[in-house]
C-alpha atoms as a PDB file:
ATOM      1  CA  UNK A   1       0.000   0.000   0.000  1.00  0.00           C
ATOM      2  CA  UNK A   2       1.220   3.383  -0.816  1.00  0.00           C
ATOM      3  CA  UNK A   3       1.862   6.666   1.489  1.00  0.00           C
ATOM      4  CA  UNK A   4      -0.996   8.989   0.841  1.00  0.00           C
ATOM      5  CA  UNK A   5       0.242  12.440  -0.553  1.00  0.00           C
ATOM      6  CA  UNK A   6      -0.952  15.013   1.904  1.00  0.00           C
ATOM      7  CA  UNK A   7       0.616  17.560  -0.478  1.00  0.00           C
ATOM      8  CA  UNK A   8      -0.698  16.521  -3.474  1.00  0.00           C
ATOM      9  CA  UNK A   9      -4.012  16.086  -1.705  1.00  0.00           C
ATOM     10  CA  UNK A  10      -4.226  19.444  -0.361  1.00  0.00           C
ATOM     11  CA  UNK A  11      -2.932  20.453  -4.031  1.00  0.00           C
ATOM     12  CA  UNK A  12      -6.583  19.129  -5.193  1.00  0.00           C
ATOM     13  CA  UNK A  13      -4.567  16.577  -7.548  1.00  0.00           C
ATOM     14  CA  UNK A  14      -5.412  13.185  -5.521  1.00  0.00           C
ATOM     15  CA  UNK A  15      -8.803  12.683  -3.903  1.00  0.00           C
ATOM     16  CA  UNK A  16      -9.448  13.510  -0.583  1.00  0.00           C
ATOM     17  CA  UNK A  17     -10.041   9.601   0.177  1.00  0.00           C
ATOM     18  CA  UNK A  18      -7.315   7.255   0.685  1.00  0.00           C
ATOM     19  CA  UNK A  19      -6.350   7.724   4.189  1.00  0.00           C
ATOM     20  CA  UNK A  20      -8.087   5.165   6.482  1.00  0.00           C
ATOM     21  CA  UNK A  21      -6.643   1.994   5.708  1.00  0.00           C
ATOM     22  CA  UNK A  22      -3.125   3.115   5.328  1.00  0.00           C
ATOM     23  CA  UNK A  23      -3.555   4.895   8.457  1.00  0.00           C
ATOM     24  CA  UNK A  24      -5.335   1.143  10.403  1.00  0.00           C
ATOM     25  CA  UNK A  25      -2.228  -0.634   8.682  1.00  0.00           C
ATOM     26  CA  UNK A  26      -0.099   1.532  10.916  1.00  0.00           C
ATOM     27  CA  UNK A  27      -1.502   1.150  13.571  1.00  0.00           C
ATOM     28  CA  UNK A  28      -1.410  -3.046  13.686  1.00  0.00           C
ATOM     29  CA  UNK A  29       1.193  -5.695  13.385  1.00  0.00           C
ATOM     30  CA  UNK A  30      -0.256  -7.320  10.091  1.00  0.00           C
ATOM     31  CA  UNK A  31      -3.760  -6.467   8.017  1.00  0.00           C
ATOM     32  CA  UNK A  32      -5.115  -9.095   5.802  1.00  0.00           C
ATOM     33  CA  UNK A  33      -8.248  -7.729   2.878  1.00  0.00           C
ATOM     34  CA  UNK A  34      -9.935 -10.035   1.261  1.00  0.00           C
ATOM     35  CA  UNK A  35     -13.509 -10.506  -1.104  1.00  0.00           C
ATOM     36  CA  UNK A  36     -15.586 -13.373  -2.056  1.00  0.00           C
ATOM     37  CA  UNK A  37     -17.128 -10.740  -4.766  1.00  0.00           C
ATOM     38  CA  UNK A  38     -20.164  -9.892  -2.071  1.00  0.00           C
ATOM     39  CA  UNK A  39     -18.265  -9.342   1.462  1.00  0.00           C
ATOM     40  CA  UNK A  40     -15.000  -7.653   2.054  1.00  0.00           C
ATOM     41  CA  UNK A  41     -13.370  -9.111   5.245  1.00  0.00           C
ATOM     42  CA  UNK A  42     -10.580  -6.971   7.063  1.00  0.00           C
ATOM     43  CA  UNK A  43      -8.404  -9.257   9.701  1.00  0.00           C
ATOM     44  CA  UNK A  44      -6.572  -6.557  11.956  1.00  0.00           C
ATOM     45  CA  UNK A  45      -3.516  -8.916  13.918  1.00  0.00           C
ATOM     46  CA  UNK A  46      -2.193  -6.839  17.005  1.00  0.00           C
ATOM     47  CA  UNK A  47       0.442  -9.108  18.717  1.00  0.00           C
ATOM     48  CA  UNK A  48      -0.637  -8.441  23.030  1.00  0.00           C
ATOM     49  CA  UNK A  49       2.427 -10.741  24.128  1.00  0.00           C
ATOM     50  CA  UNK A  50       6.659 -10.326  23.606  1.00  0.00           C
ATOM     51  CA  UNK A  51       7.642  -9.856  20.166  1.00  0.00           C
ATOM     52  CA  UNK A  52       7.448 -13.259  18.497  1.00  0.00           C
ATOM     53  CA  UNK A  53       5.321 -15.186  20.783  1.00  0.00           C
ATOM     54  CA  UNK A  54       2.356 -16.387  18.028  1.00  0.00           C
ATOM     55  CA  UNK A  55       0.393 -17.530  20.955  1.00  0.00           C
ATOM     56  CA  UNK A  56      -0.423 -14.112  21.991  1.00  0.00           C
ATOM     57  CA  UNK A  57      -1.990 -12.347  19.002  1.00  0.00           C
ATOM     58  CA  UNK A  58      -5.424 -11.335  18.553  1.00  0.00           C
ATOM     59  CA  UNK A  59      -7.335 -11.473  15.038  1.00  0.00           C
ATOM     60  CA  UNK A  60     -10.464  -9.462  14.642  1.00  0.00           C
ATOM     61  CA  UNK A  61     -12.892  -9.308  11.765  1.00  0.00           C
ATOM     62  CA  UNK A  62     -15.232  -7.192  10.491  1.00  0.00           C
END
C-alpha cells in the first residue's frame, strides 16, 4: 500500500479519500483484505504478548 500524498491532496490533484486503511495498517502488526465478490473481510492482527510469541496475538474481523 502506498503513502498517501498530503501535499498533493491538499494540491486538489489526488482525492481527498485514501487515508483510512493506510492509516489502520499503521496502527497493527499485520492487516489481511480479502472478497468473495459480495463481502469484504478486514483481519486486523495486534500481537498483546513479547515480540514473536504467536500464541499471543489477537485477530479481529469485520
Amino acid at each position: 500500500m502506498t503513502r498517501p500524498d498530503l501535499e498533493a491532496k491538499l494540491a486538489g490533484l489526488q482525492s481527498p479519500r485514501g487515508w483510512g486503511l493506510f492509516l489502520i495498517r499503521s496502527m497493527v502488526d499485520d492487516m489481511r483484505v480479502t472478497e468473495d465478490g459480495v463481502h469484504h473481510t478486514v483481519e486486523l492482527i495486534m500481537n498483546l504478548g513479547a515480540k514473536g510469541d504467536r500464541n499471543a496475538s489477537q485477530t479481529i474481523s469485520s
